[in-house]
PDB file of N, CA and C in Angstrom:
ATOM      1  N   UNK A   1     -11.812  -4.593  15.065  1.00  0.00           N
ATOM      2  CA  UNK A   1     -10.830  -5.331  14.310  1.00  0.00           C
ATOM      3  C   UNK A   1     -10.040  -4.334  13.465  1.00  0.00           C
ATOM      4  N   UNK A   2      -8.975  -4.799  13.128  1.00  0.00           N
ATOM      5  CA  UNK A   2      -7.906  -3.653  12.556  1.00  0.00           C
ATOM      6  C   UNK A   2      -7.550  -4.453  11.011  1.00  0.00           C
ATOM      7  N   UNK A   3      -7.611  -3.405  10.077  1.00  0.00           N
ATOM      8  CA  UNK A   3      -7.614  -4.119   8.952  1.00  0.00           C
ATOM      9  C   UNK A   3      -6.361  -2.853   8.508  1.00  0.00           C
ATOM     10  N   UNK A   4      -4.997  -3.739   7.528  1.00  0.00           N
ATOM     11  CA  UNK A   4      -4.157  -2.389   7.089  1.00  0.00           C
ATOM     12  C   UNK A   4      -4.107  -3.192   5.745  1.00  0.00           C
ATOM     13  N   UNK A   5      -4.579  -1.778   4.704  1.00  0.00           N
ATOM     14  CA  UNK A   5      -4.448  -1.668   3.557  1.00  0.00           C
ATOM     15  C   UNK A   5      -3.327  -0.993   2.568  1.00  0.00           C
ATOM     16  N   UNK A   6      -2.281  -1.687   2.155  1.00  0.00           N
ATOM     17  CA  UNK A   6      -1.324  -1.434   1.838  1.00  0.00           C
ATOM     18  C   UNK A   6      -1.474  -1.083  -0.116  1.00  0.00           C
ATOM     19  N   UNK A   7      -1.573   0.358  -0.098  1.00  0.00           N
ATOM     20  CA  UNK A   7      -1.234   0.746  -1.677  1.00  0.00           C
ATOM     21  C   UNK A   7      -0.033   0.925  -2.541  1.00  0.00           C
ATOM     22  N   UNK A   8       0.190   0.157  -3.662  1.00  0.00           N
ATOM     23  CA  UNK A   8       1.431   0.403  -4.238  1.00  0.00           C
ATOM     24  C   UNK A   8       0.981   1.021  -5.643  1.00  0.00           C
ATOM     25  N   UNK A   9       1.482   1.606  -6.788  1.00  0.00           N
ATOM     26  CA  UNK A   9       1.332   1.642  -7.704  1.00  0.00           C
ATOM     27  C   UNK A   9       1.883   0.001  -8.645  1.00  0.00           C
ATOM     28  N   UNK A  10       0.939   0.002  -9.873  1.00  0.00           N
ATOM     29  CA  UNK A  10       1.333  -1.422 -10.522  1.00  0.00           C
ATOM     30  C   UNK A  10       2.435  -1.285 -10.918  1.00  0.00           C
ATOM     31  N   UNK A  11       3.595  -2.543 -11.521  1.00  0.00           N
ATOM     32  CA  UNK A  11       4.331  -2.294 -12.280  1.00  0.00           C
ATOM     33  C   UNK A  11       4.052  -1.660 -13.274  1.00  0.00           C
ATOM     34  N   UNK A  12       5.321  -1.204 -14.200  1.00  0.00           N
ATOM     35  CA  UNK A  12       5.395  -0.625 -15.305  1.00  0.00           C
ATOM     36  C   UNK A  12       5.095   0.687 -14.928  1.00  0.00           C
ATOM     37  N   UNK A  13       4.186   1.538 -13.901  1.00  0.00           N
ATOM     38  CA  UNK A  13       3.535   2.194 -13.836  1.00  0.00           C
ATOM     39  C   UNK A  13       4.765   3.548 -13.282  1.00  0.00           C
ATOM     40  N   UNK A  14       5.014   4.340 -13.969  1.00  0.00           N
ATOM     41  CA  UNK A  14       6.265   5.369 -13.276  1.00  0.00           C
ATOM     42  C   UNK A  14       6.047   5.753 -11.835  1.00  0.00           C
ATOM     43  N   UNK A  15       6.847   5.869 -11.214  1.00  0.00           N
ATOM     44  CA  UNK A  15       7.223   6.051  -9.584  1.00  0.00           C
ATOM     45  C   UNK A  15       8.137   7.101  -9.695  1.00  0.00           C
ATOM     46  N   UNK A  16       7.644   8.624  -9.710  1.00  0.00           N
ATOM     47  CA  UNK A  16       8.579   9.485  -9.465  1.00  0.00           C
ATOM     48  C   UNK A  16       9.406   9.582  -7.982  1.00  0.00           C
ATOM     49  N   UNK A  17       8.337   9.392  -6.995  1.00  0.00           N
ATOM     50  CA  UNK A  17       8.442   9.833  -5.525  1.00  0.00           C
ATOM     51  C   UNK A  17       9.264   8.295  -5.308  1.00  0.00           C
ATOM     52  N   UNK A  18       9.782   7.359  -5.676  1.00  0.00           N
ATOM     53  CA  UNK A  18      10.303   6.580  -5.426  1.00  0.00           C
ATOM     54  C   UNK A  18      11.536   6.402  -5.854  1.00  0.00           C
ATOM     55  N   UNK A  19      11.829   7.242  -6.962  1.00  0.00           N
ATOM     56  CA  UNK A  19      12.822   7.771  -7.805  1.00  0.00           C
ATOM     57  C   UNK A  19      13.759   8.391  -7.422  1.00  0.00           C
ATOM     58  N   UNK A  20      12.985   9.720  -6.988  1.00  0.00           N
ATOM     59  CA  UNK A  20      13.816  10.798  -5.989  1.00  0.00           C
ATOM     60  C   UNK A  20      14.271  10.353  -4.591  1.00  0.00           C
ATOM     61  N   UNK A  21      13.708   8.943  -3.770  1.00  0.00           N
ATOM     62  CA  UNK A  21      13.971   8.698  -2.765  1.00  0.00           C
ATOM     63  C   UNK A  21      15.076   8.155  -3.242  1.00  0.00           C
ATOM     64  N   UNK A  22      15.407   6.693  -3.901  1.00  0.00           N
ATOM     65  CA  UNK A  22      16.387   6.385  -4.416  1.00  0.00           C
ATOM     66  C   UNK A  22      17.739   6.904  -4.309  1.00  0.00           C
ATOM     67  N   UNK A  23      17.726   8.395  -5.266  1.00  0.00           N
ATOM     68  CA  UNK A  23      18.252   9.149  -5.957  1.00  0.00           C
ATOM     69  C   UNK A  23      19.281   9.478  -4.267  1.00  0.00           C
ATOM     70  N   UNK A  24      18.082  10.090  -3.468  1.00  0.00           N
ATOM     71  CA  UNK A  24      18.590  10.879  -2.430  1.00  0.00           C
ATOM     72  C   UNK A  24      18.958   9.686  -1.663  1.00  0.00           C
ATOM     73  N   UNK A  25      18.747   8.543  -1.717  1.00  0.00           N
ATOM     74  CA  UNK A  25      19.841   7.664  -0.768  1.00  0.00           C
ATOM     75  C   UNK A  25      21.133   7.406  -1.002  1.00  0.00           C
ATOM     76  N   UNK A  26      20.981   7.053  -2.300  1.00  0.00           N
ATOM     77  CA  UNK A  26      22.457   7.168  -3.037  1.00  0.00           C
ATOM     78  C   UNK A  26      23.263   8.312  -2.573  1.00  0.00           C
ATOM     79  N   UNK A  27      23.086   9.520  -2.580  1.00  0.00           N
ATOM     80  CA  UNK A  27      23.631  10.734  -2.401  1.00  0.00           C
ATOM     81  C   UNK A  27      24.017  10.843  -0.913  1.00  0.00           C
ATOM     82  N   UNK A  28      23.201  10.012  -0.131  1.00  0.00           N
ATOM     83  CA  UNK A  28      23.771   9.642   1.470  1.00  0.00           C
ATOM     84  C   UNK A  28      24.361   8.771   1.948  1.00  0.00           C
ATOM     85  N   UNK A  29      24.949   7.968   0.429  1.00  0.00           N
ATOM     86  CA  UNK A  29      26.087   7.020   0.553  1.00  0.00           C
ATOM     87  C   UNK A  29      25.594   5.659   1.090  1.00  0.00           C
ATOM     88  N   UNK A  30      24.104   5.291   0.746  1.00  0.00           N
ATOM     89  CA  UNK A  30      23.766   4.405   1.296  1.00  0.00           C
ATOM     90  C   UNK A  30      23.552   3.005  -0.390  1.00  0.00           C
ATOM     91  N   UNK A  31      24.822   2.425  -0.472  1.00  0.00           N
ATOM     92  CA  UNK A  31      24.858   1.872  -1.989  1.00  0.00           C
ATOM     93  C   UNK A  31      24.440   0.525  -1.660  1.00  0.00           C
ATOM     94  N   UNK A  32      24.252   0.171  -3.438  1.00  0.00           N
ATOM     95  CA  UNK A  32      23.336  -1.238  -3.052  1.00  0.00           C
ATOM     96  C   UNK A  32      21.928  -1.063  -3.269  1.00  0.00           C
ATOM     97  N   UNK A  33      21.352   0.035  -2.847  1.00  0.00           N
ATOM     98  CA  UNK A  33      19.727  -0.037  -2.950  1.00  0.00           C
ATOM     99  C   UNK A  33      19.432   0.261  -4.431  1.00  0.00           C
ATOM    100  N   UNK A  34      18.734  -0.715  -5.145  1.00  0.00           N
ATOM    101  CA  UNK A  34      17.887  -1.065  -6.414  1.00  0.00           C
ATOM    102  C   UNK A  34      16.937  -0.376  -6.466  1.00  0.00           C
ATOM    103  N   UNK A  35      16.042  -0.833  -7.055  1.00  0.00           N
ATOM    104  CA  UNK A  35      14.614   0.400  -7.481  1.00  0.00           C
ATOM    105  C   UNK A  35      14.110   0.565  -5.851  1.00  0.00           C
ATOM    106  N   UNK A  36      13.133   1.970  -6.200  1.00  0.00           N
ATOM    107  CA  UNK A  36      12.630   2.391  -4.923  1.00  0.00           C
ATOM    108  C   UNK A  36      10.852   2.569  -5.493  1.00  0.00           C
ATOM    109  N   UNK A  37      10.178   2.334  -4.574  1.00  0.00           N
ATOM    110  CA  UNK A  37       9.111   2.562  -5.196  1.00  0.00           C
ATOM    111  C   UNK A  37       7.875   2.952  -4.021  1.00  0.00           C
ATOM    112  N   UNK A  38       7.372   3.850  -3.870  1.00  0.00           N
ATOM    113  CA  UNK A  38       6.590   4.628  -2.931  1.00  0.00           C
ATOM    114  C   UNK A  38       5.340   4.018  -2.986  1.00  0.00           C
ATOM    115  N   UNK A  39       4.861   3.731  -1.705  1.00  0.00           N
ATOM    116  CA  UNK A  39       3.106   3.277  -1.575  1.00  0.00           C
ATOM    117  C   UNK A  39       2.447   4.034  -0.393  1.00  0.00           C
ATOM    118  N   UNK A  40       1.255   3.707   0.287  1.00  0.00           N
ATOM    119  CA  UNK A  40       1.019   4.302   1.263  1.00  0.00           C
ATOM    120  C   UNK A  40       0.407   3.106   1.961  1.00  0.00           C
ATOM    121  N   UNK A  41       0.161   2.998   3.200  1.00  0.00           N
ATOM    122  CA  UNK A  41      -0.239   2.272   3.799  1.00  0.00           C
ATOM    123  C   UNK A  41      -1.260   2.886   5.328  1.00  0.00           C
ATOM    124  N   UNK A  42      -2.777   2.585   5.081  1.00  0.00           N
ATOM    125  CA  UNK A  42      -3.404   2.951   5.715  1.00  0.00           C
ATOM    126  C   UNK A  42      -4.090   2.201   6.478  1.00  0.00           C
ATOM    127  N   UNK A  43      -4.380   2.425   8.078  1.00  0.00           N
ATOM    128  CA  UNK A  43      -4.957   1.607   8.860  1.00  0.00           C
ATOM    129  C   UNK A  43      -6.309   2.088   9.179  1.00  0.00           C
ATOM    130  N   UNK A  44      -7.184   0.769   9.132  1.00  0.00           N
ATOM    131  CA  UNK A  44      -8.576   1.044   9.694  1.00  0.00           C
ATOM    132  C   UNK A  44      -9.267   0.355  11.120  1.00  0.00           C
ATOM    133  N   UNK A  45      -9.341   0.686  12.182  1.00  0.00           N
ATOM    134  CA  UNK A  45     -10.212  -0.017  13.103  1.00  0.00           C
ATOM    135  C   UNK A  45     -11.855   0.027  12.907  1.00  0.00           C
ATOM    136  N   UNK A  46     -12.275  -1.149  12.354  1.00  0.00           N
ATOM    137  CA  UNK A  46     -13.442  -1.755  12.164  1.00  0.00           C
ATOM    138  C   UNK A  46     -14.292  -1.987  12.604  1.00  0.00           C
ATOM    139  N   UNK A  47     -15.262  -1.688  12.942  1.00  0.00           N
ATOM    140  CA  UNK A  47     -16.872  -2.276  14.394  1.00  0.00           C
ATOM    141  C   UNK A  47     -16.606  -3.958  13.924  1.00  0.00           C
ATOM    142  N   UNK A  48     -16.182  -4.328  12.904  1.00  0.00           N
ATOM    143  CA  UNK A  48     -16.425  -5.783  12.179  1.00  0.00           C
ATOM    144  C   UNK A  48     -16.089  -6.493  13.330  1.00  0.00           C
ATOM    145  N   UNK A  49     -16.741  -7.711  13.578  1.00  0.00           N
ATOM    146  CA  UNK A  49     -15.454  -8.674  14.470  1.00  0.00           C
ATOM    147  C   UNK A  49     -15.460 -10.319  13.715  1.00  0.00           C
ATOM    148  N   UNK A  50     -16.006 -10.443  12.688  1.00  0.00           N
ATOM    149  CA  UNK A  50     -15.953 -10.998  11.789  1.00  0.00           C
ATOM    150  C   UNK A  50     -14.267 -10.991  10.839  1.00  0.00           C
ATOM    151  N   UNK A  51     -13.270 -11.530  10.636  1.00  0.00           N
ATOM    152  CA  UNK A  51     -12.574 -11.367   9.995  1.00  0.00           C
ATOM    153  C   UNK A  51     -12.786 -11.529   8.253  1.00  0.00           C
ATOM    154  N   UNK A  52     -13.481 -12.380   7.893  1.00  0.00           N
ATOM    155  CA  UNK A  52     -13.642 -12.448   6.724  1.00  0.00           C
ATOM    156  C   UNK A  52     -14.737 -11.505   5.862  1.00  0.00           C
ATOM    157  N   UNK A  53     -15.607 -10.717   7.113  1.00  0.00           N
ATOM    158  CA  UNK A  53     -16.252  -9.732   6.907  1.00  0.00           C
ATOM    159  C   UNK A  53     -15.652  -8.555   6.979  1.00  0.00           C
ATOM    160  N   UNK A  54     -14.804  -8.361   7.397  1.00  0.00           N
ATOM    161  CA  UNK A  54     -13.858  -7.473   7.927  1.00  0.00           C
ATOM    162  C   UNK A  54     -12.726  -7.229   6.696  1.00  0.00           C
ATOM    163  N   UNK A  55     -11.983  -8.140   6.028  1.00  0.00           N
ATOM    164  CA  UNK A  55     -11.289  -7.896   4.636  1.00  0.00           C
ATOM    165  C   UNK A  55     -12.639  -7.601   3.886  1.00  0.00           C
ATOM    166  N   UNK A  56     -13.770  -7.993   3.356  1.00  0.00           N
ATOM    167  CA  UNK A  56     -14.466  -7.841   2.105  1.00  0.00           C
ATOM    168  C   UNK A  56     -14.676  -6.306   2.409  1.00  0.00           C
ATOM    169  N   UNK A  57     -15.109  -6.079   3.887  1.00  0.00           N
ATOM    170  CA  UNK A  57     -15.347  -4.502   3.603  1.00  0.00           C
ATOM    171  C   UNK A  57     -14.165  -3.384   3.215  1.00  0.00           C
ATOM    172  N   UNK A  58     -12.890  -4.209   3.991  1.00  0.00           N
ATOM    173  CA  UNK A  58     -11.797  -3.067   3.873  1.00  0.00           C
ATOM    174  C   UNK A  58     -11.524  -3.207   2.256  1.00  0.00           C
ATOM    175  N   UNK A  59     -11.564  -4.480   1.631  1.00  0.00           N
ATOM    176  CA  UNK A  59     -11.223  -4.846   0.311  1.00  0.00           C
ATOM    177  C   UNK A  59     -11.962  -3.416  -0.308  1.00  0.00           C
ATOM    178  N   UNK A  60     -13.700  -3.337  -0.068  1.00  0.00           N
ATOM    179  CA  UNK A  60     -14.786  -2.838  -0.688  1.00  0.00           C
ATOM    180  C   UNK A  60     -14.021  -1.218  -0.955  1.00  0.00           C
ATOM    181  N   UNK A  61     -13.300  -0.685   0.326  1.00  0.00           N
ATOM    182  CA  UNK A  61     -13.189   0.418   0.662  1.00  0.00           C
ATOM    183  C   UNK A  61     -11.658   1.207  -0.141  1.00  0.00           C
ATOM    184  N   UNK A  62     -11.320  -0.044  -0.149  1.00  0.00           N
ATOM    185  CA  UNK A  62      -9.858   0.331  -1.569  1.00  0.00           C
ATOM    186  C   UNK A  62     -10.482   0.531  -2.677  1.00  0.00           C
ATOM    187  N   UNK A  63     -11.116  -0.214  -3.126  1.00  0.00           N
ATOM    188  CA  UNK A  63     -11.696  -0.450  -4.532  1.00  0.00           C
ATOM    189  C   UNK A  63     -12.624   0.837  -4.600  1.00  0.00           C
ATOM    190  N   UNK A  64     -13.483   1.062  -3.750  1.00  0.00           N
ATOM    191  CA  UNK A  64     -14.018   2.526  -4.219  1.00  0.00           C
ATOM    192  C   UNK A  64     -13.357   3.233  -3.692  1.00  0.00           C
ATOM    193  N   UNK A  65     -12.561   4.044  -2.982  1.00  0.00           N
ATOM    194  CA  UNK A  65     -11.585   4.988  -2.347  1.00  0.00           C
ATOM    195  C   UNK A  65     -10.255   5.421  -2.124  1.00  0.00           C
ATOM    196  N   UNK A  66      -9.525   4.421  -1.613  1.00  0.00           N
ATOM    197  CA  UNK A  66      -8.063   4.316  -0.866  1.00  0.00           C
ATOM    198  C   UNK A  66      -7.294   3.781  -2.043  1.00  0.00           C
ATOM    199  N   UNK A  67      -7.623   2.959  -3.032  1.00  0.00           N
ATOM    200  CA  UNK A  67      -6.685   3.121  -4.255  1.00  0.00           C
ATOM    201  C   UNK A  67      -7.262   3.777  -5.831  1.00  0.00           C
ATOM    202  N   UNK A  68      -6.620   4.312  -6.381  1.00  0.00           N
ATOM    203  CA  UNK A  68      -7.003   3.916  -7.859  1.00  0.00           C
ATOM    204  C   UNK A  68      -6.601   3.489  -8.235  1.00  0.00           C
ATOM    205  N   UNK A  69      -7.392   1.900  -8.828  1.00  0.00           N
ATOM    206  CA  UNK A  69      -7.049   0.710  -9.322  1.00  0.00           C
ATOM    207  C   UNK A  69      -6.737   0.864 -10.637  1.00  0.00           C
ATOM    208  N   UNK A  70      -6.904   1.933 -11.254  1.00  0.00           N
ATOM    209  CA  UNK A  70      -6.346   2.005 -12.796  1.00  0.00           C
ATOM    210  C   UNK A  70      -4.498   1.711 -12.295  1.00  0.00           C
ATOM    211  N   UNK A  71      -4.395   2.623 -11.879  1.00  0.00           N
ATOM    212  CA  UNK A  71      -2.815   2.468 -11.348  1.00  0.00           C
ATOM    213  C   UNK A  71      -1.577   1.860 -10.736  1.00  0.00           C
ATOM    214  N   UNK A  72      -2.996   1.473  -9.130  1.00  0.00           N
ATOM    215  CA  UNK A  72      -2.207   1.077  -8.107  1.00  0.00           C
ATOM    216  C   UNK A  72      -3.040  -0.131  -7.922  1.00  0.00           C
ATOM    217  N   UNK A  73      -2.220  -1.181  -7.498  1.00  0.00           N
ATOM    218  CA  UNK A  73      -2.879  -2.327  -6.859  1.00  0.00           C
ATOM    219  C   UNK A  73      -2.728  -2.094  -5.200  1.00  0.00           C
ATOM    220  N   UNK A  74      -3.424  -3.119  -4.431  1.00  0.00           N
ATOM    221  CA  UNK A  74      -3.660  -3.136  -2.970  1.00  0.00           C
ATOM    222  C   UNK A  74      -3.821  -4.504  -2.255  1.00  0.00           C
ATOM    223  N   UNK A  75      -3.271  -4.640  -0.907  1.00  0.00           N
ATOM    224  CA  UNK A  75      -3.606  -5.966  -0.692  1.00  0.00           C
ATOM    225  C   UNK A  75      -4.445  -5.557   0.616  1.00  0.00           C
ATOM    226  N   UNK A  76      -4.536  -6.670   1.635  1.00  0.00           N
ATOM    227  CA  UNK A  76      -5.427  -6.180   2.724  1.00  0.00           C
ATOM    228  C   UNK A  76      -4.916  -7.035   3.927  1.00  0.00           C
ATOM    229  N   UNK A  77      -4.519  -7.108   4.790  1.00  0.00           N
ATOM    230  CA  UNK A  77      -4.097  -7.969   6.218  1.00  0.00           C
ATOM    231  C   UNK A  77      -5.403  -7.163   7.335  1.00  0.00           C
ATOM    232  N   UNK A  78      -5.916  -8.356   8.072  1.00  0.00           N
ATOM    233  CA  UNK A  78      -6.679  -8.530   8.803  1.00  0.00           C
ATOM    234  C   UNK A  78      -6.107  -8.832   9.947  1.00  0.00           C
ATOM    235  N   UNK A  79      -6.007  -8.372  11.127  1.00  0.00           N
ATOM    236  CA  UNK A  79      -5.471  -8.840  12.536  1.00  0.00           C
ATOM    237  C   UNK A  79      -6.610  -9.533  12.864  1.00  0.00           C
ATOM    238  N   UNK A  80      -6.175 -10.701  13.238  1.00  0.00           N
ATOM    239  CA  UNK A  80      -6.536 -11.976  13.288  1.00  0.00           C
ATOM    240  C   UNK A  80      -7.091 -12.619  12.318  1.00  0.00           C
ATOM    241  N   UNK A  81      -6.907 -12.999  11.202  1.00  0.00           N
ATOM    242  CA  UNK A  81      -7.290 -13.633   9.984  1.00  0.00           C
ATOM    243  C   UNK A  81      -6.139 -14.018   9.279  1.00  0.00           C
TER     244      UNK A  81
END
């Protein structure tokens, strides 16, 4: 099962690397674009075939690893769930 865990930093929280992307779109004449804000997004294939077993672990695996939750929040999508 494939679980993708998507990290953002929280609001309020400064976004340099989202800043400078911004910055450099503007400069490529691409106007209109509002705040920019950088996350990462990582995929896991799972032995799970359980879906609801399958988010608690990927959930488990942000929370100790793939984010720091002081900072960044995370959500979790489950293929097929």
């Amino acid at each position: 099962m494939k679980a993708t865990v998507t990290v953002m930093l929280k609001p309020g929280v400064l976004d340099p690397q989202g800043k400078a992307i911004g910055q450099a779109l503007a400069g490529l004449g691409f106007a209109g674009v509002g705040e920019v804000r950088m996350g990462k997004v990582i995929v896991l294939e799972l032995a799970e075939t359980d879906p609801a077993r399958a988010r608690t672990a990927a959930e488990e695996m942000a929370r100790k690893l793939l984010a720091n939750t002081v900072i960044e929040g995370f959500t979790v999508a489950v293929d097929g769930a």
